[in-house]
PDB file of N, CA and C in Angstrom:
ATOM      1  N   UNK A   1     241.337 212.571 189.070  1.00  0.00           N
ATOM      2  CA  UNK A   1     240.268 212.645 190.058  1.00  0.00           C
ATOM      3  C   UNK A   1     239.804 214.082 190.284  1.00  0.00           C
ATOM      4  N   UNK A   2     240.848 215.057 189.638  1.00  0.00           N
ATOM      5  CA  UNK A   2     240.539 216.495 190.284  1.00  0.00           C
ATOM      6  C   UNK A   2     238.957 216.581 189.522  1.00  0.00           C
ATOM      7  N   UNK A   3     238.765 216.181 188.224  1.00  0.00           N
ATOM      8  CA  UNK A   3     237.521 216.357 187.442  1.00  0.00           C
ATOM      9  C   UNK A   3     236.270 215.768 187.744  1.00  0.00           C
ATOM     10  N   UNK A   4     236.177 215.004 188.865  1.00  0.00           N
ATOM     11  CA  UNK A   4     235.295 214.416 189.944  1.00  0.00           C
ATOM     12  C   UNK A   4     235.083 215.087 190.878  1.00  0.00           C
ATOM     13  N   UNK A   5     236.021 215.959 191.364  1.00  0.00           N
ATOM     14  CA  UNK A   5     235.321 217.165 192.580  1.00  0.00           C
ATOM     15  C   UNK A   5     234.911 217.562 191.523  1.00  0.00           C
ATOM     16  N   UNK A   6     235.617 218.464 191.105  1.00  0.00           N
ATOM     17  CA  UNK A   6     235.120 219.339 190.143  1.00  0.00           C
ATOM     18  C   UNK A   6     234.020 219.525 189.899  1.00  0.00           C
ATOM     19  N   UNK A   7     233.403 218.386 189.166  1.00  0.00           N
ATOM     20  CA  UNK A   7     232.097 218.397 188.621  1.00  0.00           C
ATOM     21  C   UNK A   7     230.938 218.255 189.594  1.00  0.00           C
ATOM     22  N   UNK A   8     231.327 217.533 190.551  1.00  0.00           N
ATOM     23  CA  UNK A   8     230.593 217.419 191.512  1.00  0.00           C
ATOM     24  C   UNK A   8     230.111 218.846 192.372  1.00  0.00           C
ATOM     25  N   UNK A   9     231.348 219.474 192.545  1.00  0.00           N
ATOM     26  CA  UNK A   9     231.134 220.739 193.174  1.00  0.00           C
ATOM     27  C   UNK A   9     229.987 221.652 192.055  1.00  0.00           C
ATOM     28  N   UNK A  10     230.553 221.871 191.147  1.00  0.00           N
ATOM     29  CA  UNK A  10     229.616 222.416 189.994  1.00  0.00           C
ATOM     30  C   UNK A  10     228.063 222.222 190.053  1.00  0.00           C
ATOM     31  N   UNK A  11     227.842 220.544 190.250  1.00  0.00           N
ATOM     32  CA  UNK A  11     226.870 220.727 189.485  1.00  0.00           C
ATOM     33  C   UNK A  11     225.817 220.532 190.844  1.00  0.00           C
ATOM     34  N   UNK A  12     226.310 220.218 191.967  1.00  0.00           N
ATOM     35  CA  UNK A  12     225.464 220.359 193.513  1.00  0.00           C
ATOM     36  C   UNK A  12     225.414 222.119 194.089  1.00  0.00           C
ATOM     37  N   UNK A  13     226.304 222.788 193.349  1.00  0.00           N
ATOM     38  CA  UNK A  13     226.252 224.409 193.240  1.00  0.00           C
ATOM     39  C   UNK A  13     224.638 224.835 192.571  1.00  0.00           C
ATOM     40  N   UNK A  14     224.640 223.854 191.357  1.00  0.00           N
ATOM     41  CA  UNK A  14     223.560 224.560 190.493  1.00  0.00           C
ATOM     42  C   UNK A  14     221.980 223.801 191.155  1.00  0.00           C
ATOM     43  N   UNK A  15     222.073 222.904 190.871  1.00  0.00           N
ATOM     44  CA  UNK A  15     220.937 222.005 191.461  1.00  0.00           C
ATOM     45  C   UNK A  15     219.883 222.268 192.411  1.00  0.00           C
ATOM     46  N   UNK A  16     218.827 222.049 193.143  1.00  0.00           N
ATOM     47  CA  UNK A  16     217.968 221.650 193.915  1.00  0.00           C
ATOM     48  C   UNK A  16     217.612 221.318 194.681  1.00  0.00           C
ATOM     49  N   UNK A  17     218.346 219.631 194.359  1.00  0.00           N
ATOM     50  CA  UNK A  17     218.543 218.568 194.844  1.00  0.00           C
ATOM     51  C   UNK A  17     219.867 218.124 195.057  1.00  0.00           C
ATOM     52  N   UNK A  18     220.949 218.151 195.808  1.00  0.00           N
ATOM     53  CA  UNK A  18     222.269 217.748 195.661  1.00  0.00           C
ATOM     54  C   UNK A  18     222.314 216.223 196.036  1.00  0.00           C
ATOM     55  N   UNK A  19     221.230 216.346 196.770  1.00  0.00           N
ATOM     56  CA  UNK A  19     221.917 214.934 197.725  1.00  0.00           C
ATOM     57  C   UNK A  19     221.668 213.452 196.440  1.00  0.00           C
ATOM     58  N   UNK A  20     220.729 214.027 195.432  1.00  0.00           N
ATOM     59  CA  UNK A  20     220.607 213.223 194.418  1.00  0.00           C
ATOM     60  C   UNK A  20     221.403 212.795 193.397  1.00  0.00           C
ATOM     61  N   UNK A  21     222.540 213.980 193.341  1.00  0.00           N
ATOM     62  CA  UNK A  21     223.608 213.530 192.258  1.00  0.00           C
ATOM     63  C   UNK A  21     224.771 212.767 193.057  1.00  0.00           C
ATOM     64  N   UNK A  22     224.631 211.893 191.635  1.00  0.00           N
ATOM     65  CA  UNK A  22     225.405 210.895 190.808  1.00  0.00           C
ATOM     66  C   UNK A  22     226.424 210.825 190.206  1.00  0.00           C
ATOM     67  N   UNK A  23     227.814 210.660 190.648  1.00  0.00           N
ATOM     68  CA  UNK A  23     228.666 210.687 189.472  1.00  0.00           C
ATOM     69  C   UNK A  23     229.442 209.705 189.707  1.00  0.00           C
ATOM     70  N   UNK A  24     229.441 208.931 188.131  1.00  0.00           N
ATOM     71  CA  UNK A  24     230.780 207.636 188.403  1.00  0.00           C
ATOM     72  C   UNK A  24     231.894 207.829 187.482  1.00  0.00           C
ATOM     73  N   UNK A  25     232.738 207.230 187.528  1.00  0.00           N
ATOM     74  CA  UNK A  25     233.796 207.556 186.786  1.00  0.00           C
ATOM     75  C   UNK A  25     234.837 206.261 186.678  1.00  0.00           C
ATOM     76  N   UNK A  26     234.643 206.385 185.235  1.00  0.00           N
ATOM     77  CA  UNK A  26     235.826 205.131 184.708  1.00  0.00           C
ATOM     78  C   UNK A  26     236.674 205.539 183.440  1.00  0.00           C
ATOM     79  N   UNK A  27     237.899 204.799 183.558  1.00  0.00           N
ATOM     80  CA  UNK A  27     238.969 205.053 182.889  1.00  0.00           C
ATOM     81  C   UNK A  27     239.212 203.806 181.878  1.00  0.00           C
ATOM     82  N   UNK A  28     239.436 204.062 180.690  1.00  0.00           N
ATOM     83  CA  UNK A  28     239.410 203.178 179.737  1.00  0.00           C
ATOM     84  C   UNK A  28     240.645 203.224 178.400  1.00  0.00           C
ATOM     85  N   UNK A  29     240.865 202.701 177.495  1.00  0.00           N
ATOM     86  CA  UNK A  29     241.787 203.530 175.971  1.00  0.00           C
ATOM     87  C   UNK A  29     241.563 203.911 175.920  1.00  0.00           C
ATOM     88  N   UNK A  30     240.015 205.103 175.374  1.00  0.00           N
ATOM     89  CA  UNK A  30     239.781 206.313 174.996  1.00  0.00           C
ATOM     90  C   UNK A  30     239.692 207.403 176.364  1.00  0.00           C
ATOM     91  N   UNK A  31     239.939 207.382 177.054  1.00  0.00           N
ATOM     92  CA  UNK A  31     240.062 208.164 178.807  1.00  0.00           C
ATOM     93  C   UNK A  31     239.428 208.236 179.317  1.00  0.00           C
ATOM     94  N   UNK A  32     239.019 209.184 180.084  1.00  0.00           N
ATOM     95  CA  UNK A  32     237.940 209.536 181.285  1.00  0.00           C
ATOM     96  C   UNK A  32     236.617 209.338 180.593  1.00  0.00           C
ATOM     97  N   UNK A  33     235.526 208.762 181.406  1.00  0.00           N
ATOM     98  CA  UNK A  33     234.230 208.267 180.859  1.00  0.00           C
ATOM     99  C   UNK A  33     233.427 209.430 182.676  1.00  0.00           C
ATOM    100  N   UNK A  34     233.109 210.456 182.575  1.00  0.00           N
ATOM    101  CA  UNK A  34     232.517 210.518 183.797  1.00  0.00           C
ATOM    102  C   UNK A  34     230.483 210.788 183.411  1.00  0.00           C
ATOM    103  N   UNK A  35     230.030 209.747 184.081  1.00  0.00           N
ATOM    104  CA  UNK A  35     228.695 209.395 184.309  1.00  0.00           C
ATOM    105  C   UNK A  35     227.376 210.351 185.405  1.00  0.00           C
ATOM    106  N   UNK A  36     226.987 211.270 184.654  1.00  0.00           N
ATOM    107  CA  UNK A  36     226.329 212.131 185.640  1.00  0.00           C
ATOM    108  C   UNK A  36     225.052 211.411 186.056  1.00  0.00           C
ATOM    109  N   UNK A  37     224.366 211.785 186.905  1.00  0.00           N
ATOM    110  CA  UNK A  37     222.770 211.665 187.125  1.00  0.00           C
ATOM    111  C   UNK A  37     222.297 212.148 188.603  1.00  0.00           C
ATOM    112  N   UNK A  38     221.119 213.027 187.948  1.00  0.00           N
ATOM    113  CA  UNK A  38     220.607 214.069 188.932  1.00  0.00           C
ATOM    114  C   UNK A  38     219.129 213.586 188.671  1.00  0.00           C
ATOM    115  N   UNK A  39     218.792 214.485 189.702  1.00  0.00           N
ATOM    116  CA  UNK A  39     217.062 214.310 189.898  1.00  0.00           C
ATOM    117  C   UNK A  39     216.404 215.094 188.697  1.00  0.00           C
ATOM    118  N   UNK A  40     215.589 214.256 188.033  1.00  0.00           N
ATOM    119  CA  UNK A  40     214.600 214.419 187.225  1.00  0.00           C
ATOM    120  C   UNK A  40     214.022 216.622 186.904  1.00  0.00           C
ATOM    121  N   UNK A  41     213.770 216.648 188.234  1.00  0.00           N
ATOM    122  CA  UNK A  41     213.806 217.972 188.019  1.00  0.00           C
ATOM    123  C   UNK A  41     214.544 219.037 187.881  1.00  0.00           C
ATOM    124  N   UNK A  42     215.723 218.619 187.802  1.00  0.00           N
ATOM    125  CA  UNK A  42     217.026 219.452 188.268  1.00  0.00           C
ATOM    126  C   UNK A  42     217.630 219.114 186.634  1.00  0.00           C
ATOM    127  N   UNK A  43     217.368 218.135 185.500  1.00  0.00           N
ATOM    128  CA  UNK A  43     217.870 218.138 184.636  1.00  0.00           C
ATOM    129  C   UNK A  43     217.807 219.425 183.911  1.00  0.00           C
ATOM    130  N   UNK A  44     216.804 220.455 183.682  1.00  0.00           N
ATOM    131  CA  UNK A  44     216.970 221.793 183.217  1.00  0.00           C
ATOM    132  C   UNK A  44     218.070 222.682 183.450  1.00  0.00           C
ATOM    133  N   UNK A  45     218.327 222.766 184.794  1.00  0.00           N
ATOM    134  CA  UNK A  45     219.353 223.424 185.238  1.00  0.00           C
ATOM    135  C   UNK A  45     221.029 222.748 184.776  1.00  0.00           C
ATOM    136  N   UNK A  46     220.415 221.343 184.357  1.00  0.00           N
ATOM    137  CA  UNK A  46     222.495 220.984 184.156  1.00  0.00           C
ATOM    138  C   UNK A  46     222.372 221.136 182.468  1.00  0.00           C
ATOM    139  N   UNK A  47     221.034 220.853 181.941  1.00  0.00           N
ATOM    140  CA  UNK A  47     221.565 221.464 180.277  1.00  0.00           C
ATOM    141  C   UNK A  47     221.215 222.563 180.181  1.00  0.00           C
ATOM    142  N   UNK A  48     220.808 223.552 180.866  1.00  0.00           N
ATOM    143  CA  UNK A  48     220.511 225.090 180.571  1.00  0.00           C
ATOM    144  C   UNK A  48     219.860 225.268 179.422  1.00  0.00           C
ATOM    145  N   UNK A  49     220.056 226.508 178.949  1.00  0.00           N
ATOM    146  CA  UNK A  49     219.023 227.077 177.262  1.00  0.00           C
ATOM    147  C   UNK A  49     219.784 226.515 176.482  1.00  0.00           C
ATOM    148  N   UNK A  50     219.081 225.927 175.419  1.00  0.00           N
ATOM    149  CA  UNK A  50     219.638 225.234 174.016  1.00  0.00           C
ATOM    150  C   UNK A  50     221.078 224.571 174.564  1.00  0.00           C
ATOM    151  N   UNK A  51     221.012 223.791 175.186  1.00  0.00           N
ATOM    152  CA  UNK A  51     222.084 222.952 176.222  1.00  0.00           C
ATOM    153  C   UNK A  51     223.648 223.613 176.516  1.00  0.00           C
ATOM    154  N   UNK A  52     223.462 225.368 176.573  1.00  0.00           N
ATOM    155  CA  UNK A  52     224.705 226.093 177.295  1.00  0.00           C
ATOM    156  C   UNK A  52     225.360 225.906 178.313  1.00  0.00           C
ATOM    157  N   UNK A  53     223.962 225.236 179.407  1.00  0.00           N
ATOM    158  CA  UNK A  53     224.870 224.560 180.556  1.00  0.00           C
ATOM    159  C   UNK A  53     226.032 223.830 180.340  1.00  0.00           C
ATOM    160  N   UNK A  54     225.169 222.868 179.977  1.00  0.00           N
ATOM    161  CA  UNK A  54     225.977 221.545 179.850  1.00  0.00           C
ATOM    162  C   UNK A  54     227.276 221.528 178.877  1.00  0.00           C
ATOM    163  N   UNK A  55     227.139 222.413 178.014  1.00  0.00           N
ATOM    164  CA  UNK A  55     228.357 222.280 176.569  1.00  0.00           C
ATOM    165  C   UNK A  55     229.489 222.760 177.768  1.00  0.00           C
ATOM    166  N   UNK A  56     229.329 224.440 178.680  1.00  0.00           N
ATOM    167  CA  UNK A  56     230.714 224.811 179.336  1.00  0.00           C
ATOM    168  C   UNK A  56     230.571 223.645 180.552  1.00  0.00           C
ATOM    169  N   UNK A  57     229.585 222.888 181.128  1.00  0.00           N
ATOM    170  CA  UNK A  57     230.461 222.001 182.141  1.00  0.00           C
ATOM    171  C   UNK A  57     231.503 221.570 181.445  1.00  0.00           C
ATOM    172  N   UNK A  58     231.046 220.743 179.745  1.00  0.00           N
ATOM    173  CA  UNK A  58     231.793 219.875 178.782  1.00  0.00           C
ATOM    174  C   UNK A  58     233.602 220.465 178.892  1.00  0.00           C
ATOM    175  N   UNK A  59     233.369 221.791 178.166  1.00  0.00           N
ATOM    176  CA  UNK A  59     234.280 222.423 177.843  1.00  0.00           C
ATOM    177  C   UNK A  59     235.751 222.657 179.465  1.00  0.00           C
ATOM    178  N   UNK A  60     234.789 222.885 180.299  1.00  0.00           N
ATOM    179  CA  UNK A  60     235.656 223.426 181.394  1.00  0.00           C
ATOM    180  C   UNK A  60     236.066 221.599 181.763  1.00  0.00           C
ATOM    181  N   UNK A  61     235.507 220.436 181.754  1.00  0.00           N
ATOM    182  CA  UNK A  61     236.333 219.448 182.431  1.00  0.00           C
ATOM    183  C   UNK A  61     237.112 218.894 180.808  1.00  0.00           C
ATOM    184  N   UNK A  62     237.128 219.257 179.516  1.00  0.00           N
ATOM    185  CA  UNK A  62     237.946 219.116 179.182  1.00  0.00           C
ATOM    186  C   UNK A  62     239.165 220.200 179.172  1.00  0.00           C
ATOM    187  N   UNK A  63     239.310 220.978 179.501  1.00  0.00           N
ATOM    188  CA  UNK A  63     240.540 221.581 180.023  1.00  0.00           C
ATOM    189  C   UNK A  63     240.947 221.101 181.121  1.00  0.00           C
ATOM    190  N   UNK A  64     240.541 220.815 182.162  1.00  0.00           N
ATOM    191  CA  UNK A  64     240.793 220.194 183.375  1.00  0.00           C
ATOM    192  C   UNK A  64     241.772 218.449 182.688  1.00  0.00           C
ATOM    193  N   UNK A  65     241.287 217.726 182.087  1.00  0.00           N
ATOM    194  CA  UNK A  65     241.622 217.129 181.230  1.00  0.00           C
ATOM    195  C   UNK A  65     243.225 217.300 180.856  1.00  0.00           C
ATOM    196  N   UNK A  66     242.676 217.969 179.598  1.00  0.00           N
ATOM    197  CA  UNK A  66     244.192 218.900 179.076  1.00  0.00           C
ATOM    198  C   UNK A  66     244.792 218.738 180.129  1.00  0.00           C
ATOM    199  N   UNK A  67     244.845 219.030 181.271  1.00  0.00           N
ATOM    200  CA  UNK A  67     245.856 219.864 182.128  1.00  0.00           C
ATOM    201  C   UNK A  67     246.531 218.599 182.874  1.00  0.00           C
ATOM    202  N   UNK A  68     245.847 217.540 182.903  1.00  0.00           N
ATOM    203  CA  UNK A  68     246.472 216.360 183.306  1.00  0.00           C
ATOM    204  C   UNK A  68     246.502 215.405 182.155  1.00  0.00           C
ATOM    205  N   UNK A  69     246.697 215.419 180.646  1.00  0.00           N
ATOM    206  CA  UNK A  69     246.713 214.573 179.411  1.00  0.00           C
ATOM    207  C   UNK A  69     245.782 213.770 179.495  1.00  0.00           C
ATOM    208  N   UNK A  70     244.541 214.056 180.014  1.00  0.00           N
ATOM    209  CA  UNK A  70     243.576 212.999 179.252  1.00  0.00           C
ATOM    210  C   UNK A  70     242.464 213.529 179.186  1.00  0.00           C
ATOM    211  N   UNK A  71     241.336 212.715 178.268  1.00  0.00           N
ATOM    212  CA  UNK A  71     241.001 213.020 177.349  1.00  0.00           C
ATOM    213  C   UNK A  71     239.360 212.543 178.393  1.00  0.00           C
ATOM    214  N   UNK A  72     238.476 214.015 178.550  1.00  0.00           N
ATOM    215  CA  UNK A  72     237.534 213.679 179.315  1.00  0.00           C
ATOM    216  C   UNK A  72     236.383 213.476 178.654  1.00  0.00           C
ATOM    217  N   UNK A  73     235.447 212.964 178.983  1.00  0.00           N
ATOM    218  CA  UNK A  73     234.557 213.120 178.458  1.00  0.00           C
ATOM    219  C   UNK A  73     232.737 213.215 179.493  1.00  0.00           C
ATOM    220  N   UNK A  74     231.618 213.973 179.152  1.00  0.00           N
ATOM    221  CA  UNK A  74     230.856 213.519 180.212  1.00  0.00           C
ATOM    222  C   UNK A  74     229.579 213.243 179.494  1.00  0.00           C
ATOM    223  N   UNK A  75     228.918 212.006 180.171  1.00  0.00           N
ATOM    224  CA  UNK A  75     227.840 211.918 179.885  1.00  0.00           C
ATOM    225  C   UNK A  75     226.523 211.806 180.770  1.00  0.00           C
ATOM    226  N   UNK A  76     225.588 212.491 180.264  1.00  0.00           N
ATOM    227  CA  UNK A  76     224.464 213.133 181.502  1.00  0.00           C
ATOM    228  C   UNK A  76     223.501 211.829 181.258  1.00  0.00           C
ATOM    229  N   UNK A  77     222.955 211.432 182.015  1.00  0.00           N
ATOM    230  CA  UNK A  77     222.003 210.630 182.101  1.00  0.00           C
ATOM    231  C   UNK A  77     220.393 211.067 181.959  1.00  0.00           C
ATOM    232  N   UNK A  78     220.082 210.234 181.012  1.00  0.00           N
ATOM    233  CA  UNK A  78     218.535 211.329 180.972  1.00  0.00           C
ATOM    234  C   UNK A  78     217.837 210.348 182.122  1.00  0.00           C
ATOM    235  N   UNK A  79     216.492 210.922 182.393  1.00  0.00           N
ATOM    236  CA  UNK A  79     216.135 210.389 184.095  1.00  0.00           C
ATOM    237  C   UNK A  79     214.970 209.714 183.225  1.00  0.00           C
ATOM    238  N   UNK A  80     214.563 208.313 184.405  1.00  0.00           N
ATOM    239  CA  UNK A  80     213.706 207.518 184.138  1.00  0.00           C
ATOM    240  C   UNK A  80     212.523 208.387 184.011  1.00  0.00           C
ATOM    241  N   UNK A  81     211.758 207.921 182.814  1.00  0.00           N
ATOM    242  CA  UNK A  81     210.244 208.484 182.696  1.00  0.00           C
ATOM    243  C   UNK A  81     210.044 209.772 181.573  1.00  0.00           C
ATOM    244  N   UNK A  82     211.604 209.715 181.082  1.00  0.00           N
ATOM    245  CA  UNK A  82     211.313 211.071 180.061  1.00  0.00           C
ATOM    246  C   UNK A  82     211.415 210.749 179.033  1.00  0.00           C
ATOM    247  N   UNK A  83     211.027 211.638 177.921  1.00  0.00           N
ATOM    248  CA  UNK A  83     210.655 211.417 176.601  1.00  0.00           C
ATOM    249  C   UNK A  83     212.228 210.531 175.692  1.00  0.00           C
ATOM    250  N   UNK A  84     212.757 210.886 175.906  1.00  0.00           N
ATOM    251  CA  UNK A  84     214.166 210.240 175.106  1.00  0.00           C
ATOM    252  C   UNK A  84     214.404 208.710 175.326  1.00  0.00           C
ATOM    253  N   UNK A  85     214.517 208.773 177.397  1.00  0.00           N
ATOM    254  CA  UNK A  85     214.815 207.228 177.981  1.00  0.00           C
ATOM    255  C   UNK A  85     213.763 206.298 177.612  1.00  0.00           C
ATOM    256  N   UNK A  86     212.522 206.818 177.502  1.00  0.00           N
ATOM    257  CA  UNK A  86     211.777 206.067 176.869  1.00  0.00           C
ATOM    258  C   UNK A  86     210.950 205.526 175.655  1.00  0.00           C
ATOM    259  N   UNK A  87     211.677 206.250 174.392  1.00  0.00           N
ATOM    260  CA  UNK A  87     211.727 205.746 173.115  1.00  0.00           C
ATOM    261  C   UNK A  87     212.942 205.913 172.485  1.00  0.00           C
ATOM    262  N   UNK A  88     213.737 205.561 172.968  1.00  0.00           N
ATOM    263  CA  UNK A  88     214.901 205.797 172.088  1.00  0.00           C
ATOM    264  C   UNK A  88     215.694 206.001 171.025  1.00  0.00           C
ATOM    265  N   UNK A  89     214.656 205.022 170.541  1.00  0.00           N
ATOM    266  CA  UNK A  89     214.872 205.344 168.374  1.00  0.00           C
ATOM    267  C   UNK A  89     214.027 205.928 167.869  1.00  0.00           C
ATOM    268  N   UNK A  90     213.638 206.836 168.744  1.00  0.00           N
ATOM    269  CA  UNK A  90     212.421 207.880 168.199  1.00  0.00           C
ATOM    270  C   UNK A  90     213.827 208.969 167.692  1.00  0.00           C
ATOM    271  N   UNK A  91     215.152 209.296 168.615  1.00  0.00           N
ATOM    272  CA  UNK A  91     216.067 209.989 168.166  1.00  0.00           C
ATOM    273  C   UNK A  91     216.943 209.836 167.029  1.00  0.00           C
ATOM    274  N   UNK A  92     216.985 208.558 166.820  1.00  0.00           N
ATOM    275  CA  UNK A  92     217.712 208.063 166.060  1.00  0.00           C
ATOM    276  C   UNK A  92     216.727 208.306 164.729  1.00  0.00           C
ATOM    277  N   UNK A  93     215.842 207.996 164.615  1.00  0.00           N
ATOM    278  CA  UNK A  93     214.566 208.166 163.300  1.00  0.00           C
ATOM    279  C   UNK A  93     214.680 209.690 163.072  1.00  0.00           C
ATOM    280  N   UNK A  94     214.319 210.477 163.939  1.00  0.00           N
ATOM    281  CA  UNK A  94     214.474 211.969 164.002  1.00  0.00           C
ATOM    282  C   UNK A  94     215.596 212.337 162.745  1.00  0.00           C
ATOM    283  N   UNK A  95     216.530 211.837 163.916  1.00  0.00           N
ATOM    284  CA  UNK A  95     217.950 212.065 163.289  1.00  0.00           C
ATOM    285  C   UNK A  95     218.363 211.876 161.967  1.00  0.00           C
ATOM    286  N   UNK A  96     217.888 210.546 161.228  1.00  0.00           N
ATOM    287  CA  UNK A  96     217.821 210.427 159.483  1.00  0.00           C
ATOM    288  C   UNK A  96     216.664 210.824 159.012  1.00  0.00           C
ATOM    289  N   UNK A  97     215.591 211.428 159.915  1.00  0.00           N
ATOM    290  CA  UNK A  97     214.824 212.015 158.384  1.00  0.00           C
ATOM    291  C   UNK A  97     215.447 213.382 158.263  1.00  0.00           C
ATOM    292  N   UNK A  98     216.064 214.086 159.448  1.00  0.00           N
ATOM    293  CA  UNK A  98     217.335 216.020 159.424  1.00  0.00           C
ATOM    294  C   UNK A  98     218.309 215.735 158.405  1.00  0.00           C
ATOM    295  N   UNK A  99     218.473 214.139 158.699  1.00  0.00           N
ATOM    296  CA  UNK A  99     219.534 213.943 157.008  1.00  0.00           C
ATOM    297  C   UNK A  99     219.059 213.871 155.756  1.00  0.00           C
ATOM    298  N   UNK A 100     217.738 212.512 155.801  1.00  0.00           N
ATOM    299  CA  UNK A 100     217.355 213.236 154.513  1.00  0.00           C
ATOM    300  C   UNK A 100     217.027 214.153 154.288  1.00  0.00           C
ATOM    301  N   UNK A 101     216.611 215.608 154.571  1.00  0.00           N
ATOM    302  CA  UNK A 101     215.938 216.675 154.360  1.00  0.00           C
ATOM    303  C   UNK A 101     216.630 217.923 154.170  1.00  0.00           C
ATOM    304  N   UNK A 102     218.372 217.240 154.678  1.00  0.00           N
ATOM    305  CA  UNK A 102     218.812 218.672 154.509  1.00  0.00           C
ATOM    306  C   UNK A 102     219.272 218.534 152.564  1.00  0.00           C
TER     307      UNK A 102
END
């Protein structure tokens, strides 16, 4: 649970909007599943430049992790109305023509 303050504290530190974030958290075989979601405008600030934010939130709650044997993981929620949530296999298409091409 410590990786639920945690993140929480973190990411209502960086934000805008606090009263908007979101975090759920479930435990499964593969471990910690924690579920972010913030306000639409505030998503810049949790993936930062070329997503630096977001990789050391990654990094710092898997040590937090480590430190109690399991195995964290987080996933950010993209917000209703943006380019990704609303074509989805536009990423996935993306994604095999970077394969064919390399």
């Amino acid at each position: 649970m410590e990786d639920k303050v945690f993140l929480e504290y973190v990411v209502k530190s960086l934000v805008d909007n606090p009263n908007d974030v979101k975090i759920d958290r479930t435990v499964d075989e593969m471990g910690v599943l924690i579920t972010l979601t913030v306000s639409p405008a505030d998503m810049g600030k949790i993936i930062g430049r070329q997503g630096n934010t977001a990789k050391a939130i990654r990094t710092l709650l898997r040590v937090i992790g480590m430190k109690n044997n399991a195995r964290v993981n987080l996933k950010i929620n993209e917000p209703e109305g943006s380019m990704k949530a609303a074509n989805p296999t536009s990423s996935v298409e993306e994604a095999m023509e970077d394969l064919k091409n390399l």
